[in-house]
N, C-alpha and C. Protein backbone atom coordinates (compact mmCIF):
# COMPACT_ATOMS: atom_id res chain seq x y z
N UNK A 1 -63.93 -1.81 -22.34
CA UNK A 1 -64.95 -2.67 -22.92
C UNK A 1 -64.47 -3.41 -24.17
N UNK A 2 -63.55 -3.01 -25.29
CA UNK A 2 -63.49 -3.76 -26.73
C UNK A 2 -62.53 -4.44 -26.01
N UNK A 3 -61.97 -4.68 -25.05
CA UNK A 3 -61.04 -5.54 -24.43
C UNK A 3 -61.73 -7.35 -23.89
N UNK A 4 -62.72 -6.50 -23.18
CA UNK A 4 -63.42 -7.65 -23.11
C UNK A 4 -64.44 -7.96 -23.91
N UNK A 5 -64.64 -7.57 -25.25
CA UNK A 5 -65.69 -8.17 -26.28
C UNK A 5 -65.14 -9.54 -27.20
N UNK A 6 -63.23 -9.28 -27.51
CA UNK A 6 -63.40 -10.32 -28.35
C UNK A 6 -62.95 -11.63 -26.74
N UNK A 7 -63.02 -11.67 -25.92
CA UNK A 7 -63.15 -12.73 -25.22
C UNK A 7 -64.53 -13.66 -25.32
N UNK A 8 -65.48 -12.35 -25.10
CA UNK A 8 -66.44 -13.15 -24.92
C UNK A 8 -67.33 -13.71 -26.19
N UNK A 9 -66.97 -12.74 -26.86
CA UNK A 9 -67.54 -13.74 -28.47
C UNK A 9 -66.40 -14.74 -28.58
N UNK A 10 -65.54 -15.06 -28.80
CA UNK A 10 -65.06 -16.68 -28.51
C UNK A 10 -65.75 -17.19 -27.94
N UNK A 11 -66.13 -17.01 -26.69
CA UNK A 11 -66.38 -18.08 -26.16
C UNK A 11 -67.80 -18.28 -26.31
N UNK A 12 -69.02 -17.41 -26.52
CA UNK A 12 -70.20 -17.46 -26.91
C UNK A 12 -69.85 -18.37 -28.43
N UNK A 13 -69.16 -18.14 -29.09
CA UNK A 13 -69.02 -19.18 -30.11
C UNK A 13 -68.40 -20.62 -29.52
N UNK A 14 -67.71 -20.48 -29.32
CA UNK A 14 -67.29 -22.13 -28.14
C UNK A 14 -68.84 -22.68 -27.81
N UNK A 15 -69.19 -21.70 -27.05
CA UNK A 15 -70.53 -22.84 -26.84
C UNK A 15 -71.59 -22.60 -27.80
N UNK A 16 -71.90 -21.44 -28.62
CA UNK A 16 -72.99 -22.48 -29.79
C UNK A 16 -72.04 -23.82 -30.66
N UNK A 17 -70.57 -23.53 -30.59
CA UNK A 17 -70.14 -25.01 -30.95
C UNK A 17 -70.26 -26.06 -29.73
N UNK A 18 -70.29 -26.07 -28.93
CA UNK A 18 -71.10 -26.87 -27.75
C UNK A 18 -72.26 -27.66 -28.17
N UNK A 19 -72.89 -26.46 -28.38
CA UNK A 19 -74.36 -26.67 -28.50
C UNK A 19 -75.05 -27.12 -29.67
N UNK A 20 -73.99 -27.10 -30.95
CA UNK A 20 -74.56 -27.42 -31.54
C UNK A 20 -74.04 -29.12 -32.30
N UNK A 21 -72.74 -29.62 -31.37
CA UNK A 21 -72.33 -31.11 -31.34
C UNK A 21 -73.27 -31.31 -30.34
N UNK A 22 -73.92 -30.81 -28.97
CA UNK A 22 -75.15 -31.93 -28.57
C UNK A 22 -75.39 -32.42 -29.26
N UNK A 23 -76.83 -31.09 -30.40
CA UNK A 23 -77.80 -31.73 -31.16
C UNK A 23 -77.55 -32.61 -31.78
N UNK A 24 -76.40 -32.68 -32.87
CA UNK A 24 -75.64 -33.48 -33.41
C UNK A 24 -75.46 -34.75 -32.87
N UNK A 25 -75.33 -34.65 -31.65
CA UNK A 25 -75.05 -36.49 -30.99
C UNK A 25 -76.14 -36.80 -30.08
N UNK A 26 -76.67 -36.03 -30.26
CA UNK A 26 -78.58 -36.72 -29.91
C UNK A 26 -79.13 -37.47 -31.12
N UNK A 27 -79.12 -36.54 -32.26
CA UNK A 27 -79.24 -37.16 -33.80
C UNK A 27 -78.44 -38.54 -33.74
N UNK A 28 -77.30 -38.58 -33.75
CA UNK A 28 -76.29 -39.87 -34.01
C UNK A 28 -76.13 -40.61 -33.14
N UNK A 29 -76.62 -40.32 -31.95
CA UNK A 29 -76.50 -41.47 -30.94
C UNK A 29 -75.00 -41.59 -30.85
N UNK A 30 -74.61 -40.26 -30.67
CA UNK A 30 -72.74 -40.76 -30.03
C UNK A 30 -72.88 -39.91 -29.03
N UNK A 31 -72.63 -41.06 -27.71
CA UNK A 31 -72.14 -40.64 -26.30
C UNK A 31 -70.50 -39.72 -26.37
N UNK A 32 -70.24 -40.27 -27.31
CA UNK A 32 -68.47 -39.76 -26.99
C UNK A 32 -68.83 -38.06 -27.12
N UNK A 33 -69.35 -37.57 -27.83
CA UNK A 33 -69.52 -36.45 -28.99
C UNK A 33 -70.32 -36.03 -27.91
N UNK A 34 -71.53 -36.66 -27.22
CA UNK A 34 -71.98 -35.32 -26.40
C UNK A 34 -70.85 -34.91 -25.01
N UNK A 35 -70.48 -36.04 -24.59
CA UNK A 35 -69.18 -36.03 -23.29
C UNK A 35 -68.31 -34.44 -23.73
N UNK A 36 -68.35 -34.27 -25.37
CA UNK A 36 -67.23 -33.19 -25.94
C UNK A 36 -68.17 -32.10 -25.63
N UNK A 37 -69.54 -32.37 -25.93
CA UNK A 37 -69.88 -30.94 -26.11
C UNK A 37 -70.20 -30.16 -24.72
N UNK A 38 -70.43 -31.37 -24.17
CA UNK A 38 -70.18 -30.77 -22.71
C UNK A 38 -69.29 -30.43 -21.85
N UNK A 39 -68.08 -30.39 -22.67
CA UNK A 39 -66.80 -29.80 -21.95
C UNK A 39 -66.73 -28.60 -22.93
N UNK A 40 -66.75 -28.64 -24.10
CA UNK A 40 -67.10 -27.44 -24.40
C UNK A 40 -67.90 -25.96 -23.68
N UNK A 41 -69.11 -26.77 -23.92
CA UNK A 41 -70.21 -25.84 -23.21
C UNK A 41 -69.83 -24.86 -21.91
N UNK A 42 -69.59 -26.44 -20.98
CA UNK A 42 -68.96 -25.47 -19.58
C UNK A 42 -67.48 -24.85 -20.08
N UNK A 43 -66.73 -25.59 -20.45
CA UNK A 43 -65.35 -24.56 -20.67
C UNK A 43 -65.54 -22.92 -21.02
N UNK A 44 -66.39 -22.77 -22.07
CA UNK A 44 -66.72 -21.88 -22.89
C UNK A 44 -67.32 -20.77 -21.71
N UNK A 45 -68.45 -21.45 -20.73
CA UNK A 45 -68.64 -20.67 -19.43
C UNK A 45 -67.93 -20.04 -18.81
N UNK A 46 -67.04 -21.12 -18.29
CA UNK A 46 -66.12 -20.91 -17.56
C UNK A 46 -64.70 -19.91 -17.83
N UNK A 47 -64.55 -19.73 -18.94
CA UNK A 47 -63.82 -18.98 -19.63
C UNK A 47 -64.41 -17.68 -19.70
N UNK A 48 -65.66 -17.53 -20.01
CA UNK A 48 -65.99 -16.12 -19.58
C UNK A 48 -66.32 -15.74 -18.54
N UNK A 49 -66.76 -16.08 -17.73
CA UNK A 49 -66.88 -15.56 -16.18
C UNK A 49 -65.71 -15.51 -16.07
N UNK A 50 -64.01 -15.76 -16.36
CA UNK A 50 -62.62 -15.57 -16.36
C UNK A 50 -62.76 -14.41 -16.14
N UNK A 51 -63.08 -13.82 -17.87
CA UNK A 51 -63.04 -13.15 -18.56
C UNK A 51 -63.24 -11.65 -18.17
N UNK A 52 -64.68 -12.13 -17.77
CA UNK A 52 -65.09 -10.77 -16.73
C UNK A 52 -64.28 -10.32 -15.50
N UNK A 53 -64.00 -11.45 -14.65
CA UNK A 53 -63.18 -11.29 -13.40
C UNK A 53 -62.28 -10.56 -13.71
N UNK A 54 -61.58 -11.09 -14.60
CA UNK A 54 -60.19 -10.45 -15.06
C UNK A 54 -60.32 -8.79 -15.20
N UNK A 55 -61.72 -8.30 -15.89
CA UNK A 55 -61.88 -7.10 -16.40
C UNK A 55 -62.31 -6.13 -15.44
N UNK A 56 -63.25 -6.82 -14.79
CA UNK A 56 -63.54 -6.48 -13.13
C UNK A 56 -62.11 -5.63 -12.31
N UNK A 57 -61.50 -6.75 -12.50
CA UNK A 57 -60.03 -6.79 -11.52
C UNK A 57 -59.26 -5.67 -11.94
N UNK A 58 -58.91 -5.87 -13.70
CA UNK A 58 -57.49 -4.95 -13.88
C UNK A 58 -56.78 -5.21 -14.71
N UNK A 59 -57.04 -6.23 -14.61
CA UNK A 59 -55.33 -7.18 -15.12
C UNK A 59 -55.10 -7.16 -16.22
């Protein structure tokens, strides 16, 4: 288990930094900035469901 904790707090932090350049480019009206936070967001997903697999698995 402490193996897979600091994975997933990264990445739970990845996406409140996601989440919190949305709000940010809803406020500012920058398309570029939400395009980021939404690769964030999912990356940050996607990185932990890794995460788990991995822990699941073994490896």
């Amino acid at each position: 288990m402490p193996r897979l904790l600091l994975p997933l707090v990264g990445c739970v932090l990845l996406v409140a930094l996601g989440v919190s350049a949305l709000m940010y480019a809803q406020y500012d009206d920058a398309p570029g900035l939400g395009l980021i936070a939404f690769v964030l967001i999912f990356g940050g997903i996607g990185l932990g469901v890794r995460a788990v697999l991995r822990a699941k698995r073994g490896v």
